[in-house]
PDB file of N, CA and C in Angstrom:
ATOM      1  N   UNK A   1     -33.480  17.507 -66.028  1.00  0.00           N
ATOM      2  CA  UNK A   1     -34.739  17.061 -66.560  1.00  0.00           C
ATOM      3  C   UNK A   1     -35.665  18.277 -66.643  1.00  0.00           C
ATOM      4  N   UNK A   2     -36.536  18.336 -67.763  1.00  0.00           N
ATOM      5  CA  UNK A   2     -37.386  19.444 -67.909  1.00  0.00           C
ATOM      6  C   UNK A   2     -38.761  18.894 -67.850  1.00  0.00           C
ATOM      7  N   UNK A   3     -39.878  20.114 -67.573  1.00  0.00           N
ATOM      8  CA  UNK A   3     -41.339  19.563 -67.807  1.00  0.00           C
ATOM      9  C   UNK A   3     -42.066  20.404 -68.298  1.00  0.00           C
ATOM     10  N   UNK A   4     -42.819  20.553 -69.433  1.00  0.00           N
ATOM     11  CA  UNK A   4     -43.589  21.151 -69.982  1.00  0.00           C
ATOM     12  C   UNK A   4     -44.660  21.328 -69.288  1.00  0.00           C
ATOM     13  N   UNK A   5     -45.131  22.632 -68.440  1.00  0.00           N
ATOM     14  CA  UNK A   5     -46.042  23.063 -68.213  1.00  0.00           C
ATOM     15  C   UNK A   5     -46.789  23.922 -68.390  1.00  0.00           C
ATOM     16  N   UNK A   6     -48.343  24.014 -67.840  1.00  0.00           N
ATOM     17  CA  UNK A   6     -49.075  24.745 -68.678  1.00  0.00           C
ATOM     18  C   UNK A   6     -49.969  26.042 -67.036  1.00  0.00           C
ATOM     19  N   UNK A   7     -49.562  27.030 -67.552  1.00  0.00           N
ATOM     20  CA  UNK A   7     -50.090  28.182 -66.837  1.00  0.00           C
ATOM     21  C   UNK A   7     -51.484  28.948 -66.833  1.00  0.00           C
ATOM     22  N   UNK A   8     -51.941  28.247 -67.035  1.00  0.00           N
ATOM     23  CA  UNK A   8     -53.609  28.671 -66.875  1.00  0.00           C
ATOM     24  C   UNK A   8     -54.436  27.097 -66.908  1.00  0.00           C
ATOM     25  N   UNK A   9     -55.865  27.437 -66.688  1.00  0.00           N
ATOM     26  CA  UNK A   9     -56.223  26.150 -66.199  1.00  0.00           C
ATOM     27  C   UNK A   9     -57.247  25.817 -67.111  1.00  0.00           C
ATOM     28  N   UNK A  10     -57.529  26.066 -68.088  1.00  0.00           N
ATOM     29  CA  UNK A  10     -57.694  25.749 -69.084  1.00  0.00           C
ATOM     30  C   UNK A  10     -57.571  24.568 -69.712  1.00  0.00           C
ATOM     31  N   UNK A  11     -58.405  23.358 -70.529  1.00  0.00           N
ATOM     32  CA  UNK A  11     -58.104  22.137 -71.177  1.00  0.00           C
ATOM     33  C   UNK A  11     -58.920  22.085 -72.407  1.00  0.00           C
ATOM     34  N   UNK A  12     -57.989  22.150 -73.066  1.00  0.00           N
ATOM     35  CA  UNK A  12     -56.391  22.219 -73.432  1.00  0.00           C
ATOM     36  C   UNK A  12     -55.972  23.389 -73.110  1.00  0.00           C
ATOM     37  N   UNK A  13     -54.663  23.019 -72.658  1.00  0.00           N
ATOM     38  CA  UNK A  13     -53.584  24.391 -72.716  1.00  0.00           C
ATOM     39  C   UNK A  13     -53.522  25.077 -73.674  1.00  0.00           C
ATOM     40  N   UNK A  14     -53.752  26.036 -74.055  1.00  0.00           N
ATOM     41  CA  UNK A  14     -52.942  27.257 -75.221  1.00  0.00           C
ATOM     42  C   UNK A  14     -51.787  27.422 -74.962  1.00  0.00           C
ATOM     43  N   UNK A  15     -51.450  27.002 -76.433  1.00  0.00           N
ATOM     44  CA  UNK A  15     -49.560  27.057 -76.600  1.00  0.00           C
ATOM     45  C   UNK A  15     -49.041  28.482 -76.353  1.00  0.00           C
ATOM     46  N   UNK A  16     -49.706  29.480 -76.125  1.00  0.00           N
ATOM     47  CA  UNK A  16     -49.456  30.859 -75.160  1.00  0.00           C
ATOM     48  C   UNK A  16     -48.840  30.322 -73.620  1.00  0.00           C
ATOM     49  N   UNK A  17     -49.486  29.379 -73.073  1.00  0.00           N
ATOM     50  CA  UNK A  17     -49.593  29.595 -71.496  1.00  0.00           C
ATOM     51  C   UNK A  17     -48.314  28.364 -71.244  1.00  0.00           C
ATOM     52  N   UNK A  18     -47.829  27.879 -72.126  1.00  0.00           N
ATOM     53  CA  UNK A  18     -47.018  26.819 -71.777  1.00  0.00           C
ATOM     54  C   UNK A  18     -45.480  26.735 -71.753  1.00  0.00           C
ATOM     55  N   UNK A  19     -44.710  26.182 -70.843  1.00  0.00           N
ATOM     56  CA  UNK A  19     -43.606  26.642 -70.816  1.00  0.00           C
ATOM     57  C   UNK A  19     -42.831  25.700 -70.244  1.00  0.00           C
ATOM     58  N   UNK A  20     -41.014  25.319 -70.925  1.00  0.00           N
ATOM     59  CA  UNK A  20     -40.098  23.935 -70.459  1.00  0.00           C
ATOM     60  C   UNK A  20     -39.303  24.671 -68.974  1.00  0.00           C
ATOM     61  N   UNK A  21     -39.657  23.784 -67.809  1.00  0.00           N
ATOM     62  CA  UNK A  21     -39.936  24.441 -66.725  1.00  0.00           C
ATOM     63  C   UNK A  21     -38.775  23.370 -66.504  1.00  0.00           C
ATOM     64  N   UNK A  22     -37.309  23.509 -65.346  1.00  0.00           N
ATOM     65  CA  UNK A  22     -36.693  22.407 -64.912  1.00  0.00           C
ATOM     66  C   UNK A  22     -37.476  21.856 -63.489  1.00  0.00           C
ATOM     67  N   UNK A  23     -36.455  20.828 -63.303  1.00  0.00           N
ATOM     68  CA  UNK A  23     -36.991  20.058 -62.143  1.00  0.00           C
ATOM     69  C   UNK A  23     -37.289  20.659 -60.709  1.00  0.00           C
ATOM     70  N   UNK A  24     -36.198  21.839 -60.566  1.00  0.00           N
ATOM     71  CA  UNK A  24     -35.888  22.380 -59.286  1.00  0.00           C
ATOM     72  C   UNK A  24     -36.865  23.669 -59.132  1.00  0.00           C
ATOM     73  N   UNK A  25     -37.459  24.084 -60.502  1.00  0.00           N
ATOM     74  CA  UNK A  25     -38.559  25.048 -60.471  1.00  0.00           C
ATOM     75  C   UNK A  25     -39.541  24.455 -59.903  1.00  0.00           C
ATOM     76  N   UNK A  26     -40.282  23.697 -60.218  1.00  0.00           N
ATOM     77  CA  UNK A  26     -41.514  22.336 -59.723  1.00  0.00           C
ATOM     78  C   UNK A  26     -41.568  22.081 -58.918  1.00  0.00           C
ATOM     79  N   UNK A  27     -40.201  21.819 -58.014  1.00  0.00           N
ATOM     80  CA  UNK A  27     -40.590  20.872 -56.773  1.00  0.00           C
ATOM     81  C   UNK A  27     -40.178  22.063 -55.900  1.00  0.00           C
ATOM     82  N   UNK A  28     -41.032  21.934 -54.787  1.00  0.00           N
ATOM     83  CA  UNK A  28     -41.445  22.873 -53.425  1.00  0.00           C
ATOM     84  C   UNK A  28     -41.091  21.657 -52.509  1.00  0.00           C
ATOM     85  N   UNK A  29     -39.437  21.852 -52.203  1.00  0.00           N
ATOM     86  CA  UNK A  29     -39.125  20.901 -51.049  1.00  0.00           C
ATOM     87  C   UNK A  29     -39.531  21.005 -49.714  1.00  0.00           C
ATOM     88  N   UNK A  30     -40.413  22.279 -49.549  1.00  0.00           N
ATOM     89  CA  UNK A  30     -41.170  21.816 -48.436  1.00  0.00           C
ATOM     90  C   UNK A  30     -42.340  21.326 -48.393  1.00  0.00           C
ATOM     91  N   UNK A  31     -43.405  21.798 -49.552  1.00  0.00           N
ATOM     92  CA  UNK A  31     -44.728  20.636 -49.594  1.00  0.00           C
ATOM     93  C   UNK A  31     -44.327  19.307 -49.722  1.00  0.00           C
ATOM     94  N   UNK A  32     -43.323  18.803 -50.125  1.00  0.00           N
ATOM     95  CA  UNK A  32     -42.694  17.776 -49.790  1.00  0.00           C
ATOM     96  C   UNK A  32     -42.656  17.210 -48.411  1.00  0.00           C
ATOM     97  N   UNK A  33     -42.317  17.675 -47.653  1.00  0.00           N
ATOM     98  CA  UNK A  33     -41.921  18.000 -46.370  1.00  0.00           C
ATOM     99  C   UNK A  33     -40.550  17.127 -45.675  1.00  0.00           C
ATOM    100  N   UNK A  34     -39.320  17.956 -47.085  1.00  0.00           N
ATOM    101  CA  UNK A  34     -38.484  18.037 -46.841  1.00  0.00           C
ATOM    102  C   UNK A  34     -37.452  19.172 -46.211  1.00  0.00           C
ATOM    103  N   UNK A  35     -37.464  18.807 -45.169  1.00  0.00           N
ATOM    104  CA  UNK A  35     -36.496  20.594 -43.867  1.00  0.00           C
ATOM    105  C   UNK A  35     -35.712  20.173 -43.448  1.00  0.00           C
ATOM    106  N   UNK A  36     -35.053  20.895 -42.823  1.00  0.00           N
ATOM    107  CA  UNK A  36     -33.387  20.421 -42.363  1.00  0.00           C
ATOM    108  C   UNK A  36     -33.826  19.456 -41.442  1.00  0.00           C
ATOM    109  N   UNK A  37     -35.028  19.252 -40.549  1.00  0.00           N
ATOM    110  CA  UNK A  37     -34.982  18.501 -39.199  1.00  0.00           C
ATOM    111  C   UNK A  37     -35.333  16.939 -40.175  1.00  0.00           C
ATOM    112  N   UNK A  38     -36.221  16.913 -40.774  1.00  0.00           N
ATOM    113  CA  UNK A  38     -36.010  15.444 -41.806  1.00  0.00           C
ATOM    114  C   UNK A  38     -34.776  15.053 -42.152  1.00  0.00           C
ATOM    115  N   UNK A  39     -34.492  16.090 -42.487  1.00  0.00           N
ATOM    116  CA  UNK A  39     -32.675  15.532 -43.465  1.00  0.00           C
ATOM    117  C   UNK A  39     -31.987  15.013 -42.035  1.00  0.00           C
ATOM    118  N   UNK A  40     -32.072  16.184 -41.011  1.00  0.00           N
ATOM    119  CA  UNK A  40     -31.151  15.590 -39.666  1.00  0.00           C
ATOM    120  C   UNK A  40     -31.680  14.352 -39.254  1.00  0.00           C
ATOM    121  N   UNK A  41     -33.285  13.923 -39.273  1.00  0.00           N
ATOM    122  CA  UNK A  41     -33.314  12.764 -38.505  1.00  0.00           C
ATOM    123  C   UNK A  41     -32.957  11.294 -39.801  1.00  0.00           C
ATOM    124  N   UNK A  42     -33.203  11.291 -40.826  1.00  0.00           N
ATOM    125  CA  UNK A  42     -32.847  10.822 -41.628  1.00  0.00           C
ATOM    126  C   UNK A  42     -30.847   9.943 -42.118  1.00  0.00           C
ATOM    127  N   UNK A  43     -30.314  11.598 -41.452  1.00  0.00           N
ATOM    128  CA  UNK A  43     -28.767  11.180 -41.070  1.00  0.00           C
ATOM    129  C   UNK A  43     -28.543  10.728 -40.013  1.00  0.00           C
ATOM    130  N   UNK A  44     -29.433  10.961 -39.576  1.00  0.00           N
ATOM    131  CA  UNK A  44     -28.949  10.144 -37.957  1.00  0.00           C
ATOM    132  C   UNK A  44     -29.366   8.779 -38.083  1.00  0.00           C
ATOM    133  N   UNK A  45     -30.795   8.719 -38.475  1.00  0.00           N
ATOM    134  CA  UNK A  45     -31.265   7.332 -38.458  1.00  0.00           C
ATOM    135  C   UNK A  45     -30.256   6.142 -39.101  1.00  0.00           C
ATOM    136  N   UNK A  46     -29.531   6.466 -40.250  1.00  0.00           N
ATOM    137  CA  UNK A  46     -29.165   6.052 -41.071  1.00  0.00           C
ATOM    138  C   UNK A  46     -27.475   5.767 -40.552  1.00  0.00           C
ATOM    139  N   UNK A  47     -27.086   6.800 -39.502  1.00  0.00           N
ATOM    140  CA  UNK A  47     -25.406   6.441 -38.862  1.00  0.00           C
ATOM    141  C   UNK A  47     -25.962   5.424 -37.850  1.00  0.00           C
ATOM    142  N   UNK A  48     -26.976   5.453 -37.328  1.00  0.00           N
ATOM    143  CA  UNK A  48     -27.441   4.801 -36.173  1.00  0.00           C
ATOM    144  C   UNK A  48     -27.699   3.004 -36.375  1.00  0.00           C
ATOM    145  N   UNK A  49     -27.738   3.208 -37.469  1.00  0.00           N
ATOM    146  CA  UNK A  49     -28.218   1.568 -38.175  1.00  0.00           C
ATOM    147  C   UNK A  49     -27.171   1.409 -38.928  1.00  0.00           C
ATOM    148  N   UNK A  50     -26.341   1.603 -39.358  1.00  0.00           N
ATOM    149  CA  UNK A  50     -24.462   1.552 -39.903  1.00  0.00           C
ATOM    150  C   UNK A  50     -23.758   1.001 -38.302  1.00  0.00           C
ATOM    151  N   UNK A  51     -24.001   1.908 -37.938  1.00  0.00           N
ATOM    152  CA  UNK A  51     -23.151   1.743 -36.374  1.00  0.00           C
ATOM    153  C   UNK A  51     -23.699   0.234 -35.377  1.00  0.00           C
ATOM    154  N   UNK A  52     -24.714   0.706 -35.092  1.00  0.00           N
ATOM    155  CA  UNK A  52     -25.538  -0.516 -34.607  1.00  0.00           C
ATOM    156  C   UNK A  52     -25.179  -1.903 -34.726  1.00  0.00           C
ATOM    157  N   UNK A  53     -25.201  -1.983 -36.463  1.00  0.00           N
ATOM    158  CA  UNK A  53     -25.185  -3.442 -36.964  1.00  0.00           C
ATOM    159  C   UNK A  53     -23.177  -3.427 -36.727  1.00  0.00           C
ATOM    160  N   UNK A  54     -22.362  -2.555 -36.826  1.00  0.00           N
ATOM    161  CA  UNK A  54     -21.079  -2.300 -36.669  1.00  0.00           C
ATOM    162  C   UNK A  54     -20.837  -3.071 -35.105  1.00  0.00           C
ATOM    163  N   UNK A  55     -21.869  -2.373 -34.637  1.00  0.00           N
ATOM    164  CA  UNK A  55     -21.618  -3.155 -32.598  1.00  0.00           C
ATOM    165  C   UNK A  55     -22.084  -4.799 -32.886  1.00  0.00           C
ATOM    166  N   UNK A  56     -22.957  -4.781 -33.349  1.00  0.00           N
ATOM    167  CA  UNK A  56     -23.522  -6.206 -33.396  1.00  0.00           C
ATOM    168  C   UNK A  56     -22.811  -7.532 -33.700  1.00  0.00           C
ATOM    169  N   UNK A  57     -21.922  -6.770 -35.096  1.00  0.00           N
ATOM    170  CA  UNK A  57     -21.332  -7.888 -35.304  1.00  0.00           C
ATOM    171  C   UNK A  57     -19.679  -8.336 -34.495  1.00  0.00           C
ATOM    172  N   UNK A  58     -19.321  -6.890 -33.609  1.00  0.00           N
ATOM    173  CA  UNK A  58     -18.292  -6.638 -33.192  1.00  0.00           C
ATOM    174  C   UNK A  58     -19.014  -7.293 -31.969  1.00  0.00           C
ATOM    175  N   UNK A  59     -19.664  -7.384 -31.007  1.00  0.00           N
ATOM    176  CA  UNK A  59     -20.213  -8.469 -30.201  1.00  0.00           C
ATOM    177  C   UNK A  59     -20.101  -9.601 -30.385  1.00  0.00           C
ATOM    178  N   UNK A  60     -20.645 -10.052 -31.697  1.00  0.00           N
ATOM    179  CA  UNK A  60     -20.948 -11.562 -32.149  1.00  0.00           C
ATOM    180  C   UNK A  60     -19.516 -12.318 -32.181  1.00  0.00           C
ATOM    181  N   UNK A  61     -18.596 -11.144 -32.383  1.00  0.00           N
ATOM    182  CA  UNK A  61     -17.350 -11.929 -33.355  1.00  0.00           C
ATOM    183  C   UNK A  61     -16.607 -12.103 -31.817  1.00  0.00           C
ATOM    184  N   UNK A  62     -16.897 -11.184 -30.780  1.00  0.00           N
ATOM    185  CA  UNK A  62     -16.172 -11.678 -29.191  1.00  0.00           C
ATOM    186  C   UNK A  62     -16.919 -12.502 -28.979  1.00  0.00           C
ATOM    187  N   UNK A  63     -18.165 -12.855 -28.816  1.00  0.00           N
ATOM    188  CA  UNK A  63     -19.082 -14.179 -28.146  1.00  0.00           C
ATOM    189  C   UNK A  63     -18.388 -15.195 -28.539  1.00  0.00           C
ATOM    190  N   UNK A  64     -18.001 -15.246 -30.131  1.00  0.00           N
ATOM    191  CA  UNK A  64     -17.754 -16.648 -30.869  1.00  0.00           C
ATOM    192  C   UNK A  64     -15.877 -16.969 -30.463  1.00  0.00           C
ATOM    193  N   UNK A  65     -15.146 -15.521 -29.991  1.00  0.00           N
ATOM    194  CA  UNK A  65     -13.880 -15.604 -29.715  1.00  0.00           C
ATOM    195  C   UNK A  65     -13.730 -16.483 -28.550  1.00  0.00           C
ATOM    196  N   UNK A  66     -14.112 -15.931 -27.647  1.00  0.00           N
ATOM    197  CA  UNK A  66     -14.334 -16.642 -26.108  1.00  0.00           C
ATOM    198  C   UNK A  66     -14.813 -17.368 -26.166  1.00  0.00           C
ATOM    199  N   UNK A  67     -15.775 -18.162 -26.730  1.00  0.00           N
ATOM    200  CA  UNK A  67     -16.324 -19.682 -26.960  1.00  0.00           C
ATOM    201  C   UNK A  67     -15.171 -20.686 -27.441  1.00  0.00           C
ATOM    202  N   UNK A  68     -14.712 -19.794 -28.035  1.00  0.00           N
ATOM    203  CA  UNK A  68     -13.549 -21.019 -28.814  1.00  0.00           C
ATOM    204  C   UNK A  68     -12.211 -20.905 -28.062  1.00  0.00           C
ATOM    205  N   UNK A  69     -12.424 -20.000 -26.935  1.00  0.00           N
ATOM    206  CA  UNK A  69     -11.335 -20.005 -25.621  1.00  0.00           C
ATOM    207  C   UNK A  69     -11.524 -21.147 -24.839  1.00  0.00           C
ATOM    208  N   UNK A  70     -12.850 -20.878 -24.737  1.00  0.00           N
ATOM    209  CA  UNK A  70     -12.877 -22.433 -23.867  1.00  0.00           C
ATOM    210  C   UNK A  70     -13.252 -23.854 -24.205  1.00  0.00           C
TER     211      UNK A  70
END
């Protein structure tokens, strides 16, 4: 994806100052405040709640086993 931007601050832009800029030029993934420790807590959060609901239902499914033992 591209974005036409304009390099001086000026309004209107002069078709001098303007230029098809891609996506990865634009974005400053850290004013974002995207850093490795986001991305890490983000992967974690995300195995942690996969796994979790993984125990949960692996609980549920012994509660309902042994119920129907006795």
């Amino acid at each position: 994806m591209r974005f036409l931007v304009c390099y001086s601050e000026v309004n209107p832009c002069p078709e001098a100052s303007t230029a098809w800029v891609s996506m990865s030029e634009v974005m400053d993934w850290s004013q974002l405040g995207i850093d490795p420790a986001t991305v890490f807590y983000v992967i974690s959060a995300g195995f942690a709640l996969v796994f979790g609901s993984f125990l949960l239902g692996w609980g549920v499914s012994l509660a309902i086993g042994l119920i129907k033992k006795l």
